[in-house]
PDB file of N, CA and C in Angstrom:
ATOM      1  N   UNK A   1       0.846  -1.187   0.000  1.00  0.00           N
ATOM      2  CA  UNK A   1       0.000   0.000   0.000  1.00  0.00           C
ATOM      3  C   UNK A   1       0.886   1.244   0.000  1.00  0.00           C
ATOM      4  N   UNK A   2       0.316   1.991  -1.002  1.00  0.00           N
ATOM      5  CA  UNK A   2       1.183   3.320  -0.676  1.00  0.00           C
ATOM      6  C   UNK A   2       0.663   4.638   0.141  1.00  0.00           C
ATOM      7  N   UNK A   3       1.352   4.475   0.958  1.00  0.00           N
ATOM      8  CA  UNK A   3       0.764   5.075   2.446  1.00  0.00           C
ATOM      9  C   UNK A   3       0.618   6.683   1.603  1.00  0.00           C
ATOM     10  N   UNK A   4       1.625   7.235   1.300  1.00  0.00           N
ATOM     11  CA  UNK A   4       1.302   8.546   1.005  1.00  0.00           C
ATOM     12  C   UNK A   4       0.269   9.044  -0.004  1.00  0.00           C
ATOM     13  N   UNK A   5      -0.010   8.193  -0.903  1.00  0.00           N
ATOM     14  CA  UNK A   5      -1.248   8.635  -2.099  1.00  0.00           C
ATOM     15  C   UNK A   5      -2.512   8.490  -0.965  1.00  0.00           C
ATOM     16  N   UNK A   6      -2.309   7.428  -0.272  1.00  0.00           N
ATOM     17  CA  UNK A   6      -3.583   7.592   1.089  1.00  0.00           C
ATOM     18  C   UNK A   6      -4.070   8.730   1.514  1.00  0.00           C
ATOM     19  N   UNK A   7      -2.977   9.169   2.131  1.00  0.00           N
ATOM     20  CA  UNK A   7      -2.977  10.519   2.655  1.00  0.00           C
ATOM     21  C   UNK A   7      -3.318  11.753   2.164  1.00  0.00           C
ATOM     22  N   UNK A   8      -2.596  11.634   0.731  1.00  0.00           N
ATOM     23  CA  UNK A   8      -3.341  12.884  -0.402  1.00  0.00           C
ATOM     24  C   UNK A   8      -4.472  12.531  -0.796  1.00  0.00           C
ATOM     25  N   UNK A   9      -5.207  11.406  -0.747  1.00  0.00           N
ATOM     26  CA  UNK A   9      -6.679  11.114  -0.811  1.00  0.00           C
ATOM     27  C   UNK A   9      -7.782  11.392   0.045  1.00  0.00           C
ATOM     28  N   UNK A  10      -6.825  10.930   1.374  1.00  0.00           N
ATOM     29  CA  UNK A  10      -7.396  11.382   2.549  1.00  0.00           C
ATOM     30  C   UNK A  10      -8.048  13.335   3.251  1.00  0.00           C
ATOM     31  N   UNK A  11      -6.936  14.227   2.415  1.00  0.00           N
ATOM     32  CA  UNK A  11      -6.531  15.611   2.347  1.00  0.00           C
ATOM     33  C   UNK A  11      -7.228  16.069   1.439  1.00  0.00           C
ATOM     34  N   UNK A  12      -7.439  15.439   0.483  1.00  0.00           N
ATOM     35  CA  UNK A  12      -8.179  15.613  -0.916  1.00  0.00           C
ATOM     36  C   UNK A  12     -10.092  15.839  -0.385  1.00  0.00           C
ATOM     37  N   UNK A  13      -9.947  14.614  -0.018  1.00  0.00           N
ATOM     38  CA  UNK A  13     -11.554  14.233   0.828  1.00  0.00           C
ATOM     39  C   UNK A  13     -11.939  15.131   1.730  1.00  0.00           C
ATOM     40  N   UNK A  14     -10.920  16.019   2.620  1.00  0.00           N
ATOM     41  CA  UNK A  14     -11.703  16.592   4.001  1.00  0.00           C
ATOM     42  C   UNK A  14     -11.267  18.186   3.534  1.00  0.00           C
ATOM     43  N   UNK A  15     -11.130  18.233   2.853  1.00  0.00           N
ATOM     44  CA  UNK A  15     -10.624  20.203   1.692  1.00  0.00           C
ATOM     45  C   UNK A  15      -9.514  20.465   2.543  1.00  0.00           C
ATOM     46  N   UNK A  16      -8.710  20.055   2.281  1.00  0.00           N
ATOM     47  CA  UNK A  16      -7.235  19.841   2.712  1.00  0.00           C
ATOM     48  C   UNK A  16      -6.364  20.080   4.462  1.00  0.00           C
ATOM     49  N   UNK A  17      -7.972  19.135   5.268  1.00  0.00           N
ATOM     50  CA  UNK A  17      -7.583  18.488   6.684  1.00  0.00           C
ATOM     51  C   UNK A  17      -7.401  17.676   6.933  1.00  0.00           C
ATOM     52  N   UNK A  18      -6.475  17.476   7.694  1.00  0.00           N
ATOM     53  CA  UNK A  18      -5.843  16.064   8.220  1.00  0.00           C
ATOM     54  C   UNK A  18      -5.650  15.789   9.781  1.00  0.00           C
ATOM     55  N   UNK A  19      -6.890  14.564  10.112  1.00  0.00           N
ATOM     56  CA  UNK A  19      -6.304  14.802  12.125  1.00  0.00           C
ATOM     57  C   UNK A  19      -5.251  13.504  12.040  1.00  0.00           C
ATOM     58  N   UNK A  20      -4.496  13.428  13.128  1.00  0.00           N
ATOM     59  CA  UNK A  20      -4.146  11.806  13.192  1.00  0.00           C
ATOM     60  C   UNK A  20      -4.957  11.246  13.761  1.00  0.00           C
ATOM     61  N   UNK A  21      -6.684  11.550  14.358  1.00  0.00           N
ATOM     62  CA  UNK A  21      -7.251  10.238  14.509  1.00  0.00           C
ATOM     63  C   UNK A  21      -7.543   9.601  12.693  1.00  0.00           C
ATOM     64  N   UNK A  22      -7.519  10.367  11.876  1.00  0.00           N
ATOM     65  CA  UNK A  22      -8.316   9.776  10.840  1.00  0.00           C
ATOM     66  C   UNK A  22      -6.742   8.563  10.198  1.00  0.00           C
ATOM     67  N   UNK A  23      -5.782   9.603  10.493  1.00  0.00           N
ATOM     68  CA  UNK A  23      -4.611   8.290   9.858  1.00  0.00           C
ATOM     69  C   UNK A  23      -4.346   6.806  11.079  1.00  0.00           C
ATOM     70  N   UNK A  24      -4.786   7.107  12.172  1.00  0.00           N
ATOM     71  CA  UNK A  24      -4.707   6.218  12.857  1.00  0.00           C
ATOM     72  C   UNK A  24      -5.628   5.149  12.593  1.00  0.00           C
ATOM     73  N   UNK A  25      -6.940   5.416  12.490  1.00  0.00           N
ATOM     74  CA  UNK A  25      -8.158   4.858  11.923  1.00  0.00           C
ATOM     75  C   UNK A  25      -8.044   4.082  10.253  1.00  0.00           C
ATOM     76  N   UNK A  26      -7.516   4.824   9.615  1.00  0.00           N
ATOM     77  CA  UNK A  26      -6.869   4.130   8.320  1.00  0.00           C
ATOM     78  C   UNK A  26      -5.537   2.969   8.230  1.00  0.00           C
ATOM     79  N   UNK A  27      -4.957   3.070   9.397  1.00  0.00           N
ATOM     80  CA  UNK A  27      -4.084   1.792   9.424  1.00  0.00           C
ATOM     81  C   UNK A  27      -2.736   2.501   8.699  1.00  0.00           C
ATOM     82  N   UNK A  28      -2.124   3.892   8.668  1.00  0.00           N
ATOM     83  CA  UNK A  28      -1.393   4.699   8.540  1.00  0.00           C
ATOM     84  C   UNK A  28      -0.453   4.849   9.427  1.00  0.00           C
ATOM     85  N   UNK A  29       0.764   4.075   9.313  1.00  0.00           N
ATOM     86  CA  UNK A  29       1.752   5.179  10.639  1.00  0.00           C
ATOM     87  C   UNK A  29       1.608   6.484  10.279  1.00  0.00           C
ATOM     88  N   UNK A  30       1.551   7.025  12.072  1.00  0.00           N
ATOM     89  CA  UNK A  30       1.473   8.501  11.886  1.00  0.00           C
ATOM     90  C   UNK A  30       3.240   9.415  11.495  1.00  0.00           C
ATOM     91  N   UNK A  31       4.296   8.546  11.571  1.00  0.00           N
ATOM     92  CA  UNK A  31       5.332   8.613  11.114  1.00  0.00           C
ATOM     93  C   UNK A  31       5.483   9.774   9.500  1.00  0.00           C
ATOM     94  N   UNK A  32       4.203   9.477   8.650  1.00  0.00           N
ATOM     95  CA  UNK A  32       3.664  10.092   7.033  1.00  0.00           C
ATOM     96  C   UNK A  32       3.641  11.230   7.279  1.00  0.00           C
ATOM     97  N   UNK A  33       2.740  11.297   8.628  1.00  0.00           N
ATOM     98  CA  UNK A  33       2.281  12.843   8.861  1.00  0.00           C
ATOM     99  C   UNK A  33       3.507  14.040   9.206  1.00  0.00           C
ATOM    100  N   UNK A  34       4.405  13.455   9.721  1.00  0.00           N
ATOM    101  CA  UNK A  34       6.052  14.373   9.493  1.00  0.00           C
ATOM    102  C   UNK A  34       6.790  14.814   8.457  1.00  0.00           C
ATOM    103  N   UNK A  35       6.267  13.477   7.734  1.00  0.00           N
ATOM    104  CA  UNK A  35       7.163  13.285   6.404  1.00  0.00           C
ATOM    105  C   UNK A  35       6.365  14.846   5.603  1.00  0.00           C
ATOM    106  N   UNK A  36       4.653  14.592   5.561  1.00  0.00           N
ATOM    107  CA  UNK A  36       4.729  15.601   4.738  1.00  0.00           C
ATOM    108  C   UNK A  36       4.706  17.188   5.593  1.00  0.00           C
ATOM    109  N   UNK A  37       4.690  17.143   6.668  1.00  0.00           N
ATOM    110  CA  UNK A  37       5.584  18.359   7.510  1.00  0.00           C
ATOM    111  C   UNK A  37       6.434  18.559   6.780  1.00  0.00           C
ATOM    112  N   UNK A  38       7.612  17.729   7.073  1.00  0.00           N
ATOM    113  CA  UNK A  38       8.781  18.241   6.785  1.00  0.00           C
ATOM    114  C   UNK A  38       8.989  18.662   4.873  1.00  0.00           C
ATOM    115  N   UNK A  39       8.386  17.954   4.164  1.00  0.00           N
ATOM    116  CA  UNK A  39       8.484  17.940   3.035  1.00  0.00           C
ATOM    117  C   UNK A  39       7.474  19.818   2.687  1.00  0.00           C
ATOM    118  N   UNK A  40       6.939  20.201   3.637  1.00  0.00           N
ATOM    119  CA  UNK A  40       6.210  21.092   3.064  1.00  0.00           C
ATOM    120  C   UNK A  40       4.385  20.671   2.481  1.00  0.00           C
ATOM    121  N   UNK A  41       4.448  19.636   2.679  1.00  0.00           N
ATOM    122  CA  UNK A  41       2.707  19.349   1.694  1.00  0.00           C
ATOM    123  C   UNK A  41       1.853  19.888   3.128  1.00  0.00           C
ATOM    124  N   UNK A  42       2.180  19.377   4.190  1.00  0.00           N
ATOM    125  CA  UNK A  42       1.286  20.577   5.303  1.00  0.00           C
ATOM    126  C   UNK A  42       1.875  21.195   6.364  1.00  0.00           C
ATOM    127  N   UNK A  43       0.831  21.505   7.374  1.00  0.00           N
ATOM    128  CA  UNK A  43       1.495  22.425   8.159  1.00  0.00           C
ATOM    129  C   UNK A  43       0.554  22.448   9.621  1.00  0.00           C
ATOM    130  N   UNK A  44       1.320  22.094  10.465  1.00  0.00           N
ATOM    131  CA  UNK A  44       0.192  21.984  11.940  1.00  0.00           C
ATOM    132  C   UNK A  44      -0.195  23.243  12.347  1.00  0.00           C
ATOM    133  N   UNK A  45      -1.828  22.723  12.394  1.00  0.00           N
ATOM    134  CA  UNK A  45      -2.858  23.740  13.260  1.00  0.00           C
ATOM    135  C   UNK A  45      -2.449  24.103  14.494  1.00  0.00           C
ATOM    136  N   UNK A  46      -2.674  22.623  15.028  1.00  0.00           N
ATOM    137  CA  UNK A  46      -2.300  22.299  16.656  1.00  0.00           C
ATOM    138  C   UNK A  46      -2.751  20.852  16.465  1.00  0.00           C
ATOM    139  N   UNK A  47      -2.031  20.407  17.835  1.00  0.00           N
ATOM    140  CA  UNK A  47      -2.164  18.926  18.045  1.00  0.00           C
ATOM    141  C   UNK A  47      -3.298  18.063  17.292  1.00  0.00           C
ATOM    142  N   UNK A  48      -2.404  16.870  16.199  1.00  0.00           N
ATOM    143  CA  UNK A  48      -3.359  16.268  16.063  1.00  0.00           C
ATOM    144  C   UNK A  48      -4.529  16.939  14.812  1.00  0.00           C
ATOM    145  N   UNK A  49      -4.034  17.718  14.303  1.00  0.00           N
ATOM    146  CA  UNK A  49      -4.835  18.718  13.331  1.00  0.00           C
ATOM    147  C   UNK A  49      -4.029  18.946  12.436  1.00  0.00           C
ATOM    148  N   UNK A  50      -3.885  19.012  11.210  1.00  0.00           N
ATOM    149  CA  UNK A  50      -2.892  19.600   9.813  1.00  0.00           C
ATOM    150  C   UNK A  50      -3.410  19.956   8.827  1.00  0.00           C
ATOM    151  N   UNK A  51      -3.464  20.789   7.780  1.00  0.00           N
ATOM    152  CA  UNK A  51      -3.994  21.359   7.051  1.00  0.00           C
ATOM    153  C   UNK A  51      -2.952  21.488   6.033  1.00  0.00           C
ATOM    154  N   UNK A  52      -3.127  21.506   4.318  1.00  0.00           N
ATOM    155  CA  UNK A  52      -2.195  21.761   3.239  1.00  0.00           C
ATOM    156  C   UNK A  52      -1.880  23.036   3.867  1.00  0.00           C
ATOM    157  N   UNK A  53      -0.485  22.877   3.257  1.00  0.00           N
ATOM    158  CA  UNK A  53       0.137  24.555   3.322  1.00  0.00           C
ATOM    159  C   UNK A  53      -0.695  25.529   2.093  1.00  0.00           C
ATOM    160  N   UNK A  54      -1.181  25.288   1.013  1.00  0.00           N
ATOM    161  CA  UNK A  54      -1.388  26.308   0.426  1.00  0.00           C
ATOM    162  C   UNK A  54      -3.036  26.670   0.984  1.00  0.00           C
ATOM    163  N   UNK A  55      -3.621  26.287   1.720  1.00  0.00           N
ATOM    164  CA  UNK A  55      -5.435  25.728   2.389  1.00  0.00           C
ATOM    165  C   UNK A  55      -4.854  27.432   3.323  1.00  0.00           C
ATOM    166  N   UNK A  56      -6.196  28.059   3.632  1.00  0.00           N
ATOM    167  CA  UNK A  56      -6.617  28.660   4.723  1.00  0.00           C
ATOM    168  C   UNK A  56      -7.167  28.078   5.439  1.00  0.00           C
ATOM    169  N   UNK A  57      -6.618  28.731   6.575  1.00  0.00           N
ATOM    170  CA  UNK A  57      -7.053  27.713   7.890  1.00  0.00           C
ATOM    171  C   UNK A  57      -8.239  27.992   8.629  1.00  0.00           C
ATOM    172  N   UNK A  58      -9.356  27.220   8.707  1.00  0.00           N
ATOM    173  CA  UNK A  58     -10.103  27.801   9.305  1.00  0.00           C
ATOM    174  C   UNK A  58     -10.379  27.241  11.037  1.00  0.00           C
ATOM    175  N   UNK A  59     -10.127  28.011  11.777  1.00  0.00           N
ATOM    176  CA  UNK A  59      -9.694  28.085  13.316  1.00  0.00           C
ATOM    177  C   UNK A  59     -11.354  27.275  13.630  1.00  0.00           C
ATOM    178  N   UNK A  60     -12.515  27.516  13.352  1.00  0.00           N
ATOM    179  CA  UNK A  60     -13.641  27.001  13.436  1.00  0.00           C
ATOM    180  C   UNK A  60     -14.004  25.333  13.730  1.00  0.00           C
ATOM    181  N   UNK A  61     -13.353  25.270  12.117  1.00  0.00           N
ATOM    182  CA  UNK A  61     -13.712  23.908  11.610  1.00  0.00           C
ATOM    183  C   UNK A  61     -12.417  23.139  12.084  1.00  0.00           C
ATOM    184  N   UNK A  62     -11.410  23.620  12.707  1.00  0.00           N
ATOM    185  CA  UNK A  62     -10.649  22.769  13.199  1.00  0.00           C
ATOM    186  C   UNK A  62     -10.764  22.420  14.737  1.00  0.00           C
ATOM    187  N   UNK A  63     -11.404  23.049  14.979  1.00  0.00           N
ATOM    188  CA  UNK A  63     -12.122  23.161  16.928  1.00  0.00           C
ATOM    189  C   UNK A  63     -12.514  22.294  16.537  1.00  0.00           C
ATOM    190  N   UNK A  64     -14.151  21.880  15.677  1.00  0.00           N
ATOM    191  CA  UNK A  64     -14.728  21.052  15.732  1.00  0.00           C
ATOM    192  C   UNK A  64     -14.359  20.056  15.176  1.00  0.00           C
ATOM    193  N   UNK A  65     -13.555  20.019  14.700  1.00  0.00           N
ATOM    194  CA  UNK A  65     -12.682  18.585  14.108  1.00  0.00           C
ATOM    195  C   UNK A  65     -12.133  17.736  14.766  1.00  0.00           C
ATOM    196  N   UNK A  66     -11.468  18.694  16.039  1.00  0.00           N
ATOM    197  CA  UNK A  66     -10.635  18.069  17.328  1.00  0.00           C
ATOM    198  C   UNK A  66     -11.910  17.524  18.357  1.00  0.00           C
ATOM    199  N   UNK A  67     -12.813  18.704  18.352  1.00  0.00           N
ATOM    200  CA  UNK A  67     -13.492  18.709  19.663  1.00  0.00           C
ATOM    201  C   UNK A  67     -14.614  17.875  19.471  1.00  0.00           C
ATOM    202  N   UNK A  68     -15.393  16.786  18.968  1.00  0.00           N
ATOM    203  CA  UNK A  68     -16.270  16.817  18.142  1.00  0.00           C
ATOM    204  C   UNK A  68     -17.337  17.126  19.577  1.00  0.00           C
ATOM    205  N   UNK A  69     -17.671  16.715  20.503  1.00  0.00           N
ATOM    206  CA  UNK A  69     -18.570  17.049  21.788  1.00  0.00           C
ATOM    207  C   UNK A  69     -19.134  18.278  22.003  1.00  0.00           C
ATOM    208  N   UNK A  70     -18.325  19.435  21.426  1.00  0.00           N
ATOM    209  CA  UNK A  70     -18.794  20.479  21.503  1.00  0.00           C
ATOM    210  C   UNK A  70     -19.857  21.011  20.505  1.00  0.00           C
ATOM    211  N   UNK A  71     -20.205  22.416  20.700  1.00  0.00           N
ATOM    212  CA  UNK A  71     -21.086  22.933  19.967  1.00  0.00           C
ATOM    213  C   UNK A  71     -21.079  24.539  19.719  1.00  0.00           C
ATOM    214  N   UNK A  72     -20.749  25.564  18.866  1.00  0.00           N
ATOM    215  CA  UNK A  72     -20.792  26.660  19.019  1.00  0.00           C
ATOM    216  C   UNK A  72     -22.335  26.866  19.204  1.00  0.00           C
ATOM    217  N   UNK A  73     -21.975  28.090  20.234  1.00  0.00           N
ATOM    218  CA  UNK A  73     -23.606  28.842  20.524  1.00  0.00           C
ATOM    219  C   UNK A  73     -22.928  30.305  20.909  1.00  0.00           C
ATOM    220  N   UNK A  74     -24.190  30.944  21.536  1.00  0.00           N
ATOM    221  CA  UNK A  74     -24.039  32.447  21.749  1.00  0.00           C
ATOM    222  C   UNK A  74     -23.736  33.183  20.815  1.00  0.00           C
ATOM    223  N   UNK A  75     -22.476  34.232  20.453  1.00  0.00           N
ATOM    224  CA  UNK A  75     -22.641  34.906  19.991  1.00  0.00           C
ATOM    225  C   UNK A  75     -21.805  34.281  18.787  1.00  0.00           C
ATOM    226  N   UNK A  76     -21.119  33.218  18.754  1.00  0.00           N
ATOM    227  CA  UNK A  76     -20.288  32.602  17.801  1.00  0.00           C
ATOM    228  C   UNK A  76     -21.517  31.756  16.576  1.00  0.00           C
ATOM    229  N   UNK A  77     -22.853  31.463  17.688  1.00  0.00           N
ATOM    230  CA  UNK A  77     -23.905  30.753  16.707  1.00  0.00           C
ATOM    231  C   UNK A  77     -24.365  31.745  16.282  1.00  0.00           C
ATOM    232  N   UNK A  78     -24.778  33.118  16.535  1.00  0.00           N
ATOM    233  CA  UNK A  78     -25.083  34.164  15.816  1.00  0.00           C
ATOM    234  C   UNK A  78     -24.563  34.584  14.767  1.00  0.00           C
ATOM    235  N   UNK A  79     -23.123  34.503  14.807  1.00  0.00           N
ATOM    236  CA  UNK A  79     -22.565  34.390  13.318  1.00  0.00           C
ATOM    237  C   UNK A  79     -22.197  33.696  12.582  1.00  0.00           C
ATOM    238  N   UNK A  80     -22.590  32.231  12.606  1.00  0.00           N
ATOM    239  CA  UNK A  80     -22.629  31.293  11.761  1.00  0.00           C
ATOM    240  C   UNK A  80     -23.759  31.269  11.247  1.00  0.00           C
ATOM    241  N   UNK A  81     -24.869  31.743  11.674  1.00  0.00           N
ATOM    242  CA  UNK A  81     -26.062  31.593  10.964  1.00  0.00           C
ATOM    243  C   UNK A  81     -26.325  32.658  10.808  1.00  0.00           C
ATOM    244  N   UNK A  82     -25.663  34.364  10.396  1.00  0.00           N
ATOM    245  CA  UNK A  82     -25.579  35.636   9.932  1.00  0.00           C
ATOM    246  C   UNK A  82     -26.466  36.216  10.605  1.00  0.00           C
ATOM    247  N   UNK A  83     -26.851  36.277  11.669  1.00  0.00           N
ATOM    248  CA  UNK A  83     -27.752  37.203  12.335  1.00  0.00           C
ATOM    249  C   UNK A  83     -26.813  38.401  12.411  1.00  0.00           C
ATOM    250  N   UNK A  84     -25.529  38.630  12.673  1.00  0.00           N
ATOM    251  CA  UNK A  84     -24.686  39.450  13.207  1.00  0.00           C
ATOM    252  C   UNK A  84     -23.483  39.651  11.778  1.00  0.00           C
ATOM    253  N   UNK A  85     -23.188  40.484  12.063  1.00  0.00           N
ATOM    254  CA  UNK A  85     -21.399  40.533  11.464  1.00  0.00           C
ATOM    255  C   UNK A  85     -20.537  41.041  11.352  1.00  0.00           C
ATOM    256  N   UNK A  86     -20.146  40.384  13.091  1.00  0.00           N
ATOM    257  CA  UNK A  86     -19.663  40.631  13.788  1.00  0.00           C
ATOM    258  C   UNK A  86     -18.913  39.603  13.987  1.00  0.00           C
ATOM    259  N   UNK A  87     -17.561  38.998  13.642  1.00  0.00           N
ATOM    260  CA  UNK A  87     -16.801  38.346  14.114  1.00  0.00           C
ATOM    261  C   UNK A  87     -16.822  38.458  15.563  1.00  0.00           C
ATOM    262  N   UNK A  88     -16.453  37.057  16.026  1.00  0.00           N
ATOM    263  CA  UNK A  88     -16.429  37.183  17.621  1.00  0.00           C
ATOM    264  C   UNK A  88     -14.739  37.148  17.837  1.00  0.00           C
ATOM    265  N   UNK A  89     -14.702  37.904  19.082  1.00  0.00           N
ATOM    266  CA  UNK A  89     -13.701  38.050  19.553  1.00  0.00           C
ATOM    267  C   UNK A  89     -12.986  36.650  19.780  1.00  0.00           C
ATOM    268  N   UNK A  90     -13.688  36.125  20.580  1.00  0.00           N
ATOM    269  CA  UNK A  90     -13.361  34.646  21.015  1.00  0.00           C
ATOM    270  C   UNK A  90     -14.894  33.841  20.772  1.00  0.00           C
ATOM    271  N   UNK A  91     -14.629  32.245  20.373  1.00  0.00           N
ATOM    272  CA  UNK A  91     -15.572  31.730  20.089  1.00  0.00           C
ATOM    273  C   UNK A  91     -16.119  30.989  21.060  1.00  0.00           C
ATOM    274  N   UNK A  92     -17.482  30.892  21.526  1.00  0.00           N
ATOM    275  CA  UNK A  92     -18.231  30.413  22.562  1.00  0.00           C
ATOM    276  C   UNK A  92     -18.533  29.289  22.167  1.00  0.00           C
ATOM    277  N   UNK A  93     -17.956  28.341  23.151  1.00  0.00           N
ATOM    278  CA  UNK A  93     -18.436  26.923  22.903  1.00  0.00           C
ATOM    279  C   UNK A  93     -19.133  25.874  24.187  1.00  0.00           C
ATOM    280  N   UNK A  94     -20.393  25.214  24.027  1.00  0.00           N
ATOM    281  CA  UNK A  94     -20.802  24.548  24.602  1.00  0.00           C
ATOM    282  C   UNK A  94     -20.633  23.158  25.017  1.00  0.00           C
ATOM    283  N   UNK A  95     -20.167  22.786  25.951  1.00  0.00           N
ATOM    284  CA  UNK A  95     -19.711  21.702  25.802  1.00  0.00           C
ATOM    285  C   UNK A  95     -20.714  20.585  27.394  1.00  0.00           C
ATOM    286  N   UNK A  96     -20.735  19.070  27.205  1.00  0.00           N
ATOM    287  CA  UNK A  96     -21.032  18.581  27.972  1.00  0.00           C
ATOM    288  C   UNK A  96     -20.907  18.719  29.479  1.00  0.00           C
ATOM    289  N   UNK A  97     -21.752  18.406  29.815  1.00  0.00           N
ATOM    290  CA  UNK A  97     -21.308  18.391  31.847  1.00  0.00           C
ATOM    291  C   UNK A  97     -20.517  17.132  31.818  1.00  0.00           C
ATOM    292  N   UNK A  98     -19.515  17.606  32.747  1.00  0.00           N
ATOM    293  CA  UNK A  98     -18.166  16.749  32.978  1.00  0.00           C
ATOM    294  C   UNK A  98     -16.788  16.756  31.921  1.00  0.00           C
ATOM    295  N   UNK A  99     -17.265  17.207  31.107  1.00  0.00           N
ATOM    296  CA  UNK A  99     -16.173  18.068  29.757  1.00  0.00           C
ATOM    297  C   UNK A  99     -14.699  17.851  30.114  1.00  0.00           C
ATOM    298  N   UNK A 100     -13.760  17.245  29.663  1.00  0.00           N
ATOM    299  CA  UNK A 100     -12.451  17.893  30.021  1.00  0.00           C
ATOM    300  C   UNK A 100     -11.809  19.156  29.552  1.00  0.00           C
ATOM    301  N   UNK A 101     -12.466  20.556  29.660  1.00  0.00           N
ATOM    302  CA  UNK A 101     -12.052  22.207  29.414  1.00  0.00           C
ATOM    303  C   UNK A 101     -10.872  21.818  29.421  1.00  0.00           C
ATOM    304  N   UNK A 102      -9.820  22.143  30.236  1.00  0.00           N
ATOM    305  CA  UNK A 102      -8.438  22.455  30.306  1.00  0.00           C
ATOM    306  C   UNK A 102      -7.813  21.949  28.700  1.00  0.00           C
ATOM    307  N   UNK A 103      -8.076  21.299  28.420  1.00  0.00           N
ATOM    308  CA  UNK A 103      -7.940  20.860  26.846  1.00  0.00           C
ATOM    309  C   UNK A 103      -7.842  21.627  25.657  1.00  0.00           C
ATOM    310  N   UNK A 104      -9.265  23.077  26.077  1.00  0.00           N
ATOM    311  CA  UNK A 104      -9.690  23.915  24.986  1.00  0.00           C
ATOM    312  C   UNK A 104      -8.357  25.100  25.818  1.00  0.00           C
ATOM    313  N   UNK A 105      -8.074  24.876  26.778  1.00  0.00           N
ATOM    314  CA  UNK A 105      -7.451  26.632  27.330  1.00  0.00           C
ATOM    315  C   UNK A 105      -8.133  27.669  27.191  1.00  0.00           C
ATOM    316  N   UNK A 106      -7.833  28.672  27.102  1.00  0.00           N
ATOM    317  CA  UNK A 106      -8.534  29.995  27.028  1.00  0.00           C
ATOM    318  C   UNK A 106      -8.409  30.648  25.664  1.00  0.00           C
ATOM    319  N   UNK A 107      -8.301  29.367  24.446  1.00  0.00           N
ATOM    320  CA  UNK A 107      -8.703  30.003  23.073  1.00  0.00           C
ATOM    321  C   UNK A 107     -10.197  30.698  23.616  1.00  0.00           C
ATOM    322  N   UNK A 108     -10.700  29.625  23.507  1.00  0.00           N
ATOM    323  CA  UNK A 108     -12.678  30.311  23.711  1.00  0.00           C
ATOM    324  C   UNK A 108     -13.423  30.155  25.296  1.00  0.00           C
ATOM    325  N   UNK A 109     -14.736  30.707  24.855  1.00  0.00           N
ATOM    326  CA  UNK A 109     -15.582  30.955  26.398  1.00  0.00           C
ATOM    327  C   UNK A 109     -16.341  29.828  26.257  1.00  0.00           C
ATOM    328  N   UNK A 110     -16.366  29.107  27.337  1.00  0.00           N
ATOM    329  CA  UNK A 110     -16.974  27.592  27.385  1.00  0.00           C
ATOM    330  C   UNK A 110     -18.206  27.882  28.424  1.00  0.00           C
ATOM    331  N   UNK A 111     -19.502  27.287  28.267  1.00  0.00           N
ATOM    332  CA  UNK A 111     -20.690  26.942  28.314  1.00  0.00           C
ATOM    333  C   UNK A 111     -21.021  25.729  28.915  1.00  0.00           C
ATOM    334  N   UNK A 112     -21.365  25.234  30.132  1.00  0.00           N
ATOM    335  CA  UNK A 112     -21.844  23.825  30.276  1.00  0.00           C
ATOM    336  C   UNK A 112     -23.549  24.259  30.913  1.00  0.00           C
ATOM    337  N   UNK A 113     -23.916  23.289  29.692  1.00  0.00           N
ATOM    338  CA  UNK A 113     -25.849  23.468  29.975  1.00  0.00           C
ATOM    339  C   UNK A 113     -26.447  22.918  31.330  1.00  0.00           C
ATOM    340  N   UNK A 114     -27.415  23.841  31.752  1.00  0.00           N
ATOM    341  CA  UNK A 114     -27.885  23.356  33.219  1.00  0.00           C
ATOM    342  C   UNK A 114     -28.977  22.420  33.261  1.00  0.00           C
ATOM    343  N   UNK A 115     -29.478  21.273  33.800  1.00  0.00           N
ATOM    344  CA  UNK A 115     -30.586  20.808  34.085  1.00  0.00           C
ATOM    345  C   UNK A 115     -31.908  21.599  34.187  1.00  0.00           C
ATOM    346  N   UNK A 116     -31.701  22.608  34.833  1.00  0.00           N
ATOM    347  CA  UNK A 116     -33.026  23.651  34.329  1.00  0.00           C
ATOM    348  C   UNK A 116     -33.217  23.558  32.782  1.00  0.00           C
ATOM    349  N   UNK A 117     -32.101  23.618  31.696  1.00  0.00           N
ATOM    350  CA  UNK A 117     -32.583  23.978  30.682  1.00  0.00           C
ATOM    351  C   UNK A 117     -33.197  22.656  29.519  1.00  0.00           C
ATOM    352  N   UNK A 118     -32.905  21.684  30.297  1.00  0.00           N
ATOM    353  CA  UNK A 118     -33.774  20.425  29.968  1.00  0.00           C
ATOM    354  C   UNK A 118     -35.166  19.902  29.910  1.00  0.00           C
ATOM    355  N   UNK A 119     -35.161  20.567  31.497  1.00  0.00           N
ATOM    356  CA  UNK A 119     -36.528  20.161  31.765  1.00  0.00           C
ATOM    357  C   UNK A 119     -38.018  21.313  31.452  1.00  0.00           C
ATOM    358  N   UNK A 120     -37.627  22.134  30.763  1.00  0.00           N
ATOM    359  CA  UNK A 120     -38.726  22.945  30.160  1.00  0.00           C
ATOM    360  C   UNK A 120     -39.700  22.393  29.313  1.00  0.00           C
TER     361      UNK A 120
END
């Protein structure tokens, strides 16, 4: 198998993202994912996240790529669905009760939903 046409298939498929869960999941040493570091074909987001070098990065879709548990809301869901436009300063994200936060740091403002807001 040729691990690297994988990978440009793989990059090809997600508009030029790459996590290492997806090469891990494909039966890929993640060893490739340096190679095309170093070679220049991409370039790390952050952990576990890579994107082509010539791709804009979008800080969004790579949260949720990593994070999948979460959810933008507040004023970050306001401008995904154009009510506003207003880029947010920092992006508000909702995440489960019991969440491991320390994970996200203080990129964004994190949200955990209350039992009040269930039972309505």
């Amino acid at each position: 198998m040729d691990f690297k046409n994988e990978l440009y298939k793989q990059i090809d498929k997600n508009n030029g993202i790459l996590t290492t869960a997806e090469v891990t999941r494909l039966g890929i040493p993640r060893m490739y994912i340096q190679t095309l570091v170093k070679d220049g074909v991409l370039q790390t987001v952050e952990r576990g996240v890579y994107c082509r070098s010539d791709c804009f990065v979008d800080e969004m879709y790579c949260l949720q790529t990593k994070y999948k548990r979460t959810i933008f809301s507040h004023d970050t869901a306001l401008f995904l669905h154009n009510y506003t436009d207003r880029n947010p300063l920092q992006y508000s994200l909702t995440v489960p009760s019991g969440y491991n936060t320390k994970v996200l740091g203080n990129k964004v403002i994190m949200y955990t939903p209350s039992k009040k807001t269930f039972l309505q």
